[in-house]
Protein backbone atom coordinates (compact mmCIF):
# COMPACT_ATOMS: atom_id res chain seq x y z
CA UNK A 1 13.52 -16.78 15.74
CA UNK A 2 15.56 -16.62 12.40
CA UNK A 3 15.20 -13.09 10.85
CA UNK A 4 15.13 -12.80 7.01
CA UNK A 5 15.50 -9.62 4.91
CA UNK A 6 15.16 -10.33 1.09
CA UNK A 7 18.64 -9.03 0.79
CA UNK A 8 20.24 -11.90 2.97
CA UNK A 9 18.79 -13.83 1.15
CA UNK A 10 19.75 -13.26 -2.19
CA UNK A 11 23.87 -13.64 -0.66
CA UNK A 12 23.05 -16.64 0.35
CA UNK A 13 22.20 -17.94 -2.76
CA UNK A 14 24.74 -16.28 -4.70
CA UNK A 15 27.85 -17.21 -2.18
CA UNK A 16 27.53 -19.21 0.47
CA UNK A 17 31.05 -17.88 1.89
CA UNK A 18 30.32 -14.10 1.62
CA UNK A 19 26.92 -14.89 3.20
CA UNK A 20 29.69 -16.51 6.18
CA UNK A 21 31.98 -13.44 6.25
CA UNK A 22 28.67 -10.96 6.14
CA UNK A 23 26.07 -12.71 8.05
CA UNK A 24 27.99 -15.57 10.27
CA UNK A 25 31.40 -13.85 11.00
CA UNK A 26 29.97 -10.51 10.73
CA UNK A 27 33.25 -9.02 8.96
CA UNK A 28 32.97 -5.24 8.24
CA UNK A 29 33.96 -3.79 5.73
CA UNK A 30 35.02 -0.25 4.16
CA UNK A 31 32.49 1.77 2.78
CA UNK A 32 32.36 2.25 -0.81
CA UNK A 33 30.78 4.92 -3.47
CA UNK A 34 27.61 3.83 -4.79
CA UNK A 35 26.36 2.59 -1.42
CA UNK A 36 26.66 6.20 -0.26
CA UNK A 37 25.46 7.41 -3.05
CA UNK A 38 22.66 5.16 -2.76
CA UNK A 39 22.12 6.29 0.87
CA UNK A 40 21.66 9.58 -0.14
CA UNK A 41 19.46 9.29 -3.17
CA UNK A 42 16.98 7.52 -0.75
CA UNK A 43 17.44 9.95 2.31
CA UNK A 44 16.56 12.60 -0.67
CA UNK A 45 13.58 10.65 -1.69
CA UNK A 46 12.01 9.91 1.72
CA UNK A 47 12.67 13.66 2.97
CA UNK A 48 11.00 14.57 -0.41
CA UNK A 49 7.99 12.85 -0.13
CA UNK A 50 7.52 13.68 3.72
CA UNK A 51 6.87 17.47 2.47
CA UNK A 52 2.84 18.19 3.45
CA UNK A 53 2.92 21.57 1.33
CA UNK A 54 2.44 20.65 -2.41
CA UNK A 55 4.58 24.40 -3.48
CA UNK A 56 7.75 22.81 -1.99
CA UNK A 57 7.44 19.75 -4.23
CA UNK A 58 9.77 21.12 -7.09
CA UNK A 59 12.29 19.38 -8.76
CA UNK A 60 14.68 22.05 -7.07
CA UNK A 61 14.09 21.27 -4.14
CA UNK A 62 14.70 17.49 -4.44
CA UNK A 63 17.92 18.37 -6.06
CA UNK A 64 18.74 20.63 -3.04
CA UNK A 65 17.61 17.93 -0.34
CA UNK A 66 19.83 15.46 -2.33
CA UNK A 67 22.81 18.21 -1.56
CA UNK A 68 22.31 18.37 1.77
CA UNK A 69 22.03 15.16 2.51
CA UNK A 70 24.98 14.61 0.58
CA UNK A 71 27.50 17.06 3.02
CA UNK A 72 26.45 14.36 5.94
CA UNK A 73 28.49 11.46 4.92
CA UNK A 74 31.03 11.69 1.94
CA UNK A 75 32.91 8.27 2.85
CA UNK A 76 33.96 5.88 0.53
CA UNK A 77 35.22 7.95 -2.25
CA UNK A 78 39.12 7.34 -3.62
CA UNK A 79 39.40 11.62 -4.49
CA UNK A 80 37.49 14.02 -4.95
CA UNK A 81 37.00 13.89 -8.53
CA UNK A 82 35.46 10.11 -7.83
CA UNK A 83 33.25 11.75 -5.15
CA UNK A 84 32.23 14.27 -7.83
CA UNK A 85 31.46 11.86 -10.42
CA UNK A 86 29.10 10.19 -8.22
CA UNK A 87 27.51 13.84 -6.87
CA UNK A 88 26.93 13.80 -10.84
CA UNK A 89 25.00 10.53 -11.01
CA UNK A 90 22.71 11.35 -8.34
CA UNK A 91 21.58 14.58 -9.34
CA UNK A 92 21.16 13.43 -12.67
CA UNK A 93 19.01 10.90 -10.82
CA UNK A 94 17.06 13.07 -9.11
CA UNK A 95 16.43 15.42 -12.06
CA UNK A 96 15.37 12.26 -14.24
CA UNK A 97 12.78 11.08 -11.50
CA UNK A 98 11.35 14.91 -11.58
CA UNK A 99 10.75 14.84 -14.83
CA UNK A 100 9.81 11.13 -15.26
CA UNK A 101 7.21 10.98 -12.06
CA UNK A 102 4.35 12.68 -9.97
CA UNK A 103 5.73 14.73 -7.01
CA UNK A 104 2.19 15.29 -5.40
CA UNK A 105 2.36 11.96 -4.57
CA UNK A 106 1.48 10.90 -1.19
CA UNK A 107 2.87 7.66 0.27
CA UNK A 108 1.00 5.61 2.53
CA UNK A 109 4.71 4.39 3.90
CA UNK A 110 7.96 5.71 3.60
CA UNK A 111 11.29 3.59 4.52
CA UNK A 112 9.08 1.46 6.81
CA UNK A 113 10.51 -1.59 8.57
CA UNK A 114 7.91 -4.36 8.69
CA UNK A 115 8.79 -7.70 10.25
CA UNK A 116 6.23 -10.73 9.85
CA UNK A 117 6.16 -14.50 11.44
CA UNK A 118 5.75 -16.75 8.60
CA UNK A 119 6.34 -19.84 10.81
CA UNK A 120 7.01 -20.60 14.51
CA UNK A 121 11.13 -20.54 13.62
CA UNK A 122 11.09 -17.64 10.73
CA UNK A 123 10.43 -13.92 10.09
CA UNK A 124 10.67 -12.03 7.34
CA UNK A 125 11.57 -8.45 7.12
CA UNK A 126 12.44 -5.51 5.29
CA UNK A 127 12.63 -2.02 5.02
CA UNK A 128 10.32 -0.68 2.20
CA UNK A 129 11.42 2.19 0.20
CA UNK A 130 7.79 3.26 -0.73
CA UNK A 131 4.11 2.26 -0.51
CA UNK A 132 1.32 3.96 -2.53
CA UNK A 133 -2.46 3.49 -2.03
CA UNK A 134 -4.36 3.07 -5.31
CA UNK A 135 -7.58 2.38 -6.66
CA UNK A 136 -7.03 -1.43 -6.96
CA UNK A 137 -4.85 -1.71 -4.07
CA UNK A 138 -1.13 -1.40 -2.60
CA UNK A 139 1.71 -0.57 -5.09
CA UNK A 140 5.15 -1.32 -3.52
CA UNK A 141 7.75 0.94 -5.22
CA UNK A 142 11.80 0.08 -4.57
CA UNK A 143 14.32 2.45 -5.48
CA UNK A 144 16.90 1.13 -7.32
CA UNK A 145 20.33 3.22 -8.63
CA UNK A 146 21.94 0.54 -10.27
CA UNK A 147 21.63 -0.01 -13.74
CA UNK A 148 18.43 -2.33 -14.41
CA UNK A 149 19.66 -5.60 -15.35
CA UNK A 150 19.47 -8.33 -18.55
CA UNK A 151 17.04 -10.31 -16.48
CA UNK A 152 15.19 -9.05 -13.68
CA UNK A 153 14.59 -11.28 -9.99
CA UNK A 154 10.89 -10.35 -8.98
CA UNK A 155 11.71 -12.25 -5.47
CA UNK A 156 12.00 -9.45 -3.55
CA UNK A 157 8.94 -7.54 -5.18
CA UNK A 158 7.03 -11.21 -3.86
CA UNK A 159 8.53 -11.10 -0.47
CA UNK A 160 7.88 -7.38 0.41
CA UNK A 161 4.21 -8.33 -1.38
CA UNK A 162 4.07 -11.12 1.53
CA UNK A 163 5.38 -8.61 4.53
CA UNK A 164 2.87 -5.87 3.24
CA UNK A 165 -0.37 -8.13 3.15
CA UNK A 166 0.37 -9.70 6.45
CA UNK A 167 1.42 -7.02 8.53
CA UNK A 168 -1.50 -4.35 7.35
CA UNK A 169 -4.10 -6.53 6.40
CA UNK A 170 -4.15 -5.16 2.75
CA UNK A 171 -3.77 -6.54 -1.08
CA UNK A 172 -1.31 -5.47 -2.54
CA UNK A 173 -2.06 -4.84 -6.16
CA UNK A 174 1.46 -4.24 -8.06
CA UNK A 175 5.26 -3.99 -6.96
CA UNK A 176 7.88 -2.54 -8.60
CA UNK A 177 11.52 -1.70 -9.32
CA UNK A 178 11.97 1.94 -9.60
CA UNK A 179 15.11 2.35 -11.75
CA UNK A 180 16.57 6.01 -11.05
CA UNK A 181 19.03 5.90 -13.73
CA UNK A 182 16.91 6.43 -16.51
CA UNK A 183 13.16 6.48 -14.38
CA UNK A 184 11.87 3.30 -15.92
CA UNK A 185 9.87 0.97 -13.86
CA UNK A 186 9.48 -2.69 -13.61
CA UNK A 187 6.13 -3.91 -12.36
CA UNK A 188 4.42 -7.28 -11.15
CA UNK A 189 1.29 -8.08 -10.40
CA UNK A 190 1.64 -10.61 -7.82
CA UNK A 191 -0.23 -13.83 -8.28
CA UNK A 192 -1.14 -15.79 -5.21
CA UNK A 193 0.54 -18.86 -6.72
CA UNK A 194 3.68 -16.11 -6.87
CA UNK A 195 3.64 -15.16 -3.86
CA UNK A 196 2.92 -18.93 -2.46
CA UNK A 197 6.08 -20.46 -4.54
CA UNK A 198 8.34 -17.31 -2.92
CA UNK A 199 7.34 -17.98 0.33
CA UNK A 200 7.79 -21.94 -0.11
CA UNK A 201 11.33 -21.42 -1.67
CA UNK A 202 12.57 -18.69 1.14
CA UNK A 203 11.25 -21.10 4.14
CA UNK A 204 13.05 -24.10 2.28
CA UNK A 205 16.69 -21.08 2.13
CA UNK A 206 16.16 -20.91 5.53
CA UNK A 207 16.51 -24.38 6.51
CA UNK A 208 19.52 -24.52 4.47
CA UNK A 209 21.18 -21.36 5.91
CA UNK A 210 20.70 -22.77 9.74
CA UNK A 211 22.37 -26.23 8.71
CA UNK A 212 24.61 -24.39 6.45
CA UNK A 213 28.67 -25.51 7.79
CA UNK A 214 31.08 -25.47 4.98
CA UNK A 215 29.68 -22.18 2.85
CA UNK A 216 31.73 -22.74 -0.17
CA UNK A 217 32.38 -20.40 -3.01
CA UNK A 218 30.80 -19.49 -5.92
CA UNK A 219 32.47 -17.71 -8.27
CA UNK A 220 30.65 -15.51 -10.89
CA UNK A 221 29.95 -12.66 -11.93
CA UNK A 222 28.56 -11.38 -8.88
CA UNK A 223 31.92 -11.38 -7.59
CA UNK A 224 32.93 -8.28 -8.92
CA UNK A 225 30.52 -6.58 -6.32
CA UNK A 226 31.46 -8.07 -3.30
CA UNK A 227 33.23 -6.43 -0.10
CA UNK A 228 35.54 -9.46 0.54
CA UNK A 229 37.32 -10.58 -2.42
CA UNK A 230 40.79 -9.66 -0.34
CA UNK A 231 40.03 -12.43 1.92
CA UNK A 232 38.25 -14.66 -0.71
CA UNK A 233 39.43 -18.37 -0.47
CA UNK A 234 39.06 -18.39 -4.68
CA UNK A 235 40.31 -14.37 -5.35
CA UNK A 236 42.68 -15.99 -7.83
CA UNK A 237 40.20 -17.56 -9.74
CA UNK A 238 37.79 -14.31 -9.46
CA UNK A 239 40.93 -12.49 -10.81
CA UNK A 240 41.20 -15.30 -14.08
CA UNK A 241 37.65 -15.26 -14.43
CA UNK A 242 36.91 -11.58 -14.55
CA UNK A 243 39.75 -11.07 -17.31
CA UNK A 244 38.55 -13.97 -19.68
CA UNK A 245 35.14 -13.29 -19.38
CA UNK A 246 35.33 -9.54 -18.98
CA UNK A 247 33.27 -8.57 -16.13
């Protein structure tokens, strides 16, 4: 059976040719700053919110569980200075979510991994930062620390929505984006016909990525984020690209 995570996804249909060299070739790659900062802003997070004893849910002591996680793995950094300036970011993170949100919260799931048939050849899956139970039903919550983007893609708010409901029997209510940066939150309220068209357009991918052979490039601004622009077919044109249109 073909396994699907939202994030596979969304390579695919940016570049066909990373989603080769990440998914096809399997090509590793180096680690790099914000995905261990990111790492350890959810480690921080999940630890956090697995505290039973509502006195040790201070803003201090997300801050220091963000610390210790943090002496764990301190790969991907250039110096120490750049490992420093992304320390900064993170606890400025954490001190904006305790300020911005309720710590007595209490999570039906934390960081769960749910996998779901959605025909006889696919599954999707994911792991799910955060799941509360309210009054009207589920609310998905995923962490982001990037910056929140010009235009927002709900499609992985709809596929978790999809995982959720079939796996644990449950409406979900509301999804959203949990932007760390500055604590602002986008939020859905999943439609049926959402979810419906999501689910349509990700078995349709799917088909696509299993007869997939060439996997050309797409250039773009997503470019500037990917792990394999060394090896990139079209790096030249990334490089012209990135310099006219200044990205």
């Amino acid at each position: 059976m073909f396994k699907l995570s939202s994030f596979r996804l969304r390579v695919f249909r940016e570049c066909r040719r990373r989603y080769k060299y990440q998914y096809v070739e399997r090509i590793p790659t180096r680690p790099n700053p914000y995905n261990t900062m990111g790492a350890h802003v959810h480690a921080a997070l999940k630890e956090f919110f697995s505290l039973d004893a509502p006195e040790e849910r201070t803003a201090d002591r997300l801050v220091d569980l963000l610390l210790e996680s943090w002496q764990h793995n301190r790969a991907g950094f250039s110096d120490l200075a750049d490992e420093e300036r992304w320390r900064q970011r993170a606890l400025s993170q954490m001190r904006t979510f305790a300020q911005m949100h309720d710590l007595t919260a209490r999570p039906l799931l934390l960081e769960g991994y749910v996998e779901v048939p959605v025909t006889p050849r696919l599954a999707l899956l994911g792991r799910i930062d955060r799941v509360d139970e309210e009054e009207e039903g589920l609310h998905v919550i995923d962490y982001k620390t990037g910056h929140r983007p010009q235009e927002v893609d709900a499609d992985q708010l709809h596929l978790y929505t999809i995982i959720l409901e079939r796996s644990l029997g449950r409406p979900v209510a509301r999804a959203s984006y949990l932007y760390l940066d500055d604590g602002s939150a986008w939020t859905v309220a999943p439609e049926p016909s959402q979810r419906q068209e999501t689910l349509a357009m990700t078995i349709a991918t799917s088909e696509e990525m299993l007869a997939e052979r060439d996997y050309p490039t797409n250039v773009g601004r997503h470019c500037s984020f990917c792990d394999y622009q060394a090896i990139c077919p079209q790096r030249e044109e990334i490089v012209g690209r990135r310099l006219l249109e200044g990205w």
